[in-house]
C-alpha atoms as a PDB file:
ATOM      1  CA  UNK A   1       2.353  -6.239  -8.024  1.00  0.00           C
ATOM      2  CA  UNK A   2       3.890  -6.087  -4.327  1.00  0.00           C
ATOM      3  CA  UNK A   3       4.593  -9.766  -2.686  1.00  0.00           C
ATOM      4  CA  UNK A   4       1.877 -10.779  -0.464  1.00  0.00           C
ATOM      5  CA  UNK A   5       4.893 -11.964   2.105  1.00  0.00           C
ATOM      6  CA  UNK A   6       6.289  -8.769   2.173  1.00  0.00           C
ATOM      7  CA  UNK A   7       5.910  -7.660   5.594  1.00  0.00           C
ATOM      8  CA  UNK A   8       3.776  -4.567   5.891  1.00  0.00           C
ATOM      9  CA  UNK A   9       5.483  -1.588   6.447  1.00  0.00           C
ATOM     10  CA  UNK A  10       5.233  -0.075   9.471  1.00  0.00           C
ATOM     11  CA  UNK A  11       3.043   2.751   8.662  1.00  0.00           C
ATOM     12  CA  UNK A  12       0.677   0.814   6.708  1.00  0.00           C
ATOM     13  CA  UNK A  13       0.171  -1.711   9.285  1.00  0.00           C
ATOM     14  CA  UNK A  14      -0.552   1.322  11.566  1.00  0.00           C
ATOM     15  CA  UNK A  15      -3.391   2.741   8.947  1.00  0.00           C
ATOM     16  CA  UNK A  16      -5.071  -0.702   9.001  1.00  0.00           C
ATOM     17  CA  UNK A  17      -4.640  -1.149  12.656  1.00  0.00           C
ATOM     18  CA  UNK A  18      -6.459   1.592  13.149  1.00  0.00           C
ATOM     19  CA  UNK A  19      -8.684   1.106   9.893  1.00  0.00           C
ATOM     20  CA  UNK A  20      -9.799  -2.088  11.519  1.00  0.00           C
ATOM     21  CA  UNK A  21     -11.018  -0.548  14.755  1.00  0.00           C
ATOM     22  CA  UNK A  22     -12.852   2.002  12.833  1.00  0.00           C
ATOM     23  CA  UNK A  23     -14.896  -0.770  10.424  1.00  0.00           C
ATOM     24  CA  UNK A  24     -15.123  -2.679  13.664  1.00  0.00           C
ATOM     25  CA  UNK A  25     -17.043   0.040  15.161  1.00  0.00           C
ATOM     26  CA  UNK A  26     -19.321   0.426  12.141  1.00  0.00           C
ATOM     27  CA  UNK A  27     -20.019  -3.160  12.214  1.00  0.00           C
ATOM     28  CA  UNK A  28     -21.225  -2.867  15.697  1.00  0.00           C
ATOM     29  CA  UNK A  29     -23.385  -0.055  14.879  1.00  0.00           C
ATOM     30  CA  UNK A  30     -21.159   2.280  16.799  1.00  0.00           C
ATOM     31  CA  UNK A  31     -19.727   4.607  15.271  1.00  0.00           C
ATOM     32  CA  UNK A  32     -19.732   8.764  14.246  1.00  0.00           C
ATOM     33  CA  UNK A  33     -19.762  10.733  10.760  1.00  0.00           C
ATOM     34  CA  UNK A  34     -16.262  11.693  11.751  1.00  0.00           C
ATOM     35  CA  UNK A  35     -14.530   8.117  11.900  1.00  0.00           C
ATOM     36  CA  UNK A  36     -16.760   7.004   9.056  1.00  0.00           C
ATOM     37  CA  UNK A  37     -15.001   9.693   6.686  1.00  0.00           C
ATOM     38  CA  UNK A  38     -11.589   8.846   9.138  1.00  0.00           C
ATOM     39  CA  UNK A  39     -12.203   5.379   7.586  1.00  0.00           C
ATOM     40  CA  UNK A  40     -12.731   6.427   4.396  1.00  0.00           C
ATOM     41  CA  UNK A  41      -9.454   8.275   4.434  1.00  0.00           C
ATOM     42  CA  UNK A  42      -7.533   5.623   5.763  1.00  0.00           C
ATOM     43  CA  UNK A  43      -8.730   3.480   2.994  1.00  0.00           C
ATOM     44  CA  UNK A  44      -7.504   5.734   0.235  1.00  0.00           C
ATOM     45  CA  UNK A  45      -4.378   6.224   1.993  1.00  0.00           C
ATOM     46  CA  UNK A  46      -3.902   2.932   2.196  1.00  0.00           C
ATOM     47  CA  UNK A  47      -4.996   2.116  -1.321  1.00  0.00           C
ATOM     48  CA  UNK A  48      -2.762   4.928  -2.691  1.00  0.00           C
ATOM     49  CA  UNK A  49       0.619   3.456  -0.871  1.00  0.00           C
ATOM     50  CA  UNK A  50      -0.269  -0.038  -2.446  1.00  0.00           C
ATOM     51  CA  UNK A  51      -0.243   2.101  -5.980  1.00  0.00           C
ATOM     52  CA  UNK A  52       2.997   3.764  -5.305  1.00  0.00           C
ATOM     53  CA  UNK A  53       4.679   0.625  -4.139  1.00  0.00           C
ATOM     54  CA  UNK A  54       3.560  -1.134  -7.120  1.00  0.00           C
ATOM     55  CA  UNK A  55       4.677   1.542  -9.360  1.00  0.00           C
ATOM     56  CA  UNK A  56       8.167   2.129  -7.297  1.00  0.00           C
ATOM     57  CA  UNK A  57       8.521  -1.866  -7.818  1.00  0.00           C
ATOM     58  CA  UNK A  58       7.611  -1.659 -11.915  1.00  0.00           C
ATOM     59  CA  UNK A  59      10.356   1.464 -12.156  1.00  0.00           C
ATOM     60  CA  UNK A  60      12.708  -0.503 -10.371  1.00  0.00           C
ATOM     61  CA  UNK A  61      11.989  -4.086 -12.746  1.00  0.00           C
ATOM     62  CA  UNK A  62      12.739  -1.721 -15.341  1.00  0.00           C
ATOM     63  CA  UNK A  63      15.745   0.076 -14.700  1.00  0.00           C
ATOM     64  CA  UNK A  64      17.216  -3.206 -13.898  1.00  0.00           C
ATOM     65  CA  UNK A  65      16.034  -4.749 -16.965  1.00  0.00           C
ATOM     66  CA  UNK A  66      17.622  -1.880 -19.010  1.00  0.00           C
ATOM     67  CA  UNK A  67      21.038  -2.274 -16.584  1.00  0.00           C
ATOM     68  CA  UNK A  68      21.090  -6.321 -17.762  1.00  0.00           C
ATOM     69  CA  UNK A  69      20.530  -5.552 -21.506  1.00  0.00           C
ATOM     70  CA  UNK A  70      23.111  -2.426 -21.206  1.00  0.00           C
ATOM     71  CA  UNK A  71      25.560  -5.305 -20.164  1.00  0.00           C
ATOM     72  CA  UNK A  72      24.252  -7.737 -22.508  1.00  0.00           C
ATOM     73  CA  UNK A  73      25.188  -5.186 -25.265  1.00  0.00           C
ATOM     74  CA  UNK A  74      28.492  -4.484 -24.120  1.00  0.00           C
ATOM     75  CA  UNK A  75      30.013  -7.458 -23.972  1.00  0.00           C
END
């Protein structure tokens, strides 16, 4: 799972930015078909760069766990 004090990246702070504008819109009963679905897209996108960070951060725990018992083996 990604640190919550990981500073966003910049294009995912840019997705909610904008994400948050849309849903603020909504709220206010303000808003079109076309940045509802905008919304909706932003939401996967954003959902789906969580995923690949998380799974980019498991591959990486991994490879470095296999490094350390490599070493481990060799000595």
């Amino acid at each position: 799972m990604t640190d919550p004090y990981d500073p966003p990246r910049p294009r995912d702070y840019a997705l909610q930015q904008e994400l948050d504008s849309l849903r603020e819109q909504e709220r206010e009963g303000h808003s079109t078909p076309e940045e509802q679905r905008r919304a909706e897209l932003l939401e996967r996108r954003l959902r789906d760069d969580e995923h690949e960070a998380e799974a980019h951060e498991r591959e990486t725990r991994s490879r470095d766990e296999t490094s350390e018992e490599r070493a481990r083996h060799r000595r």
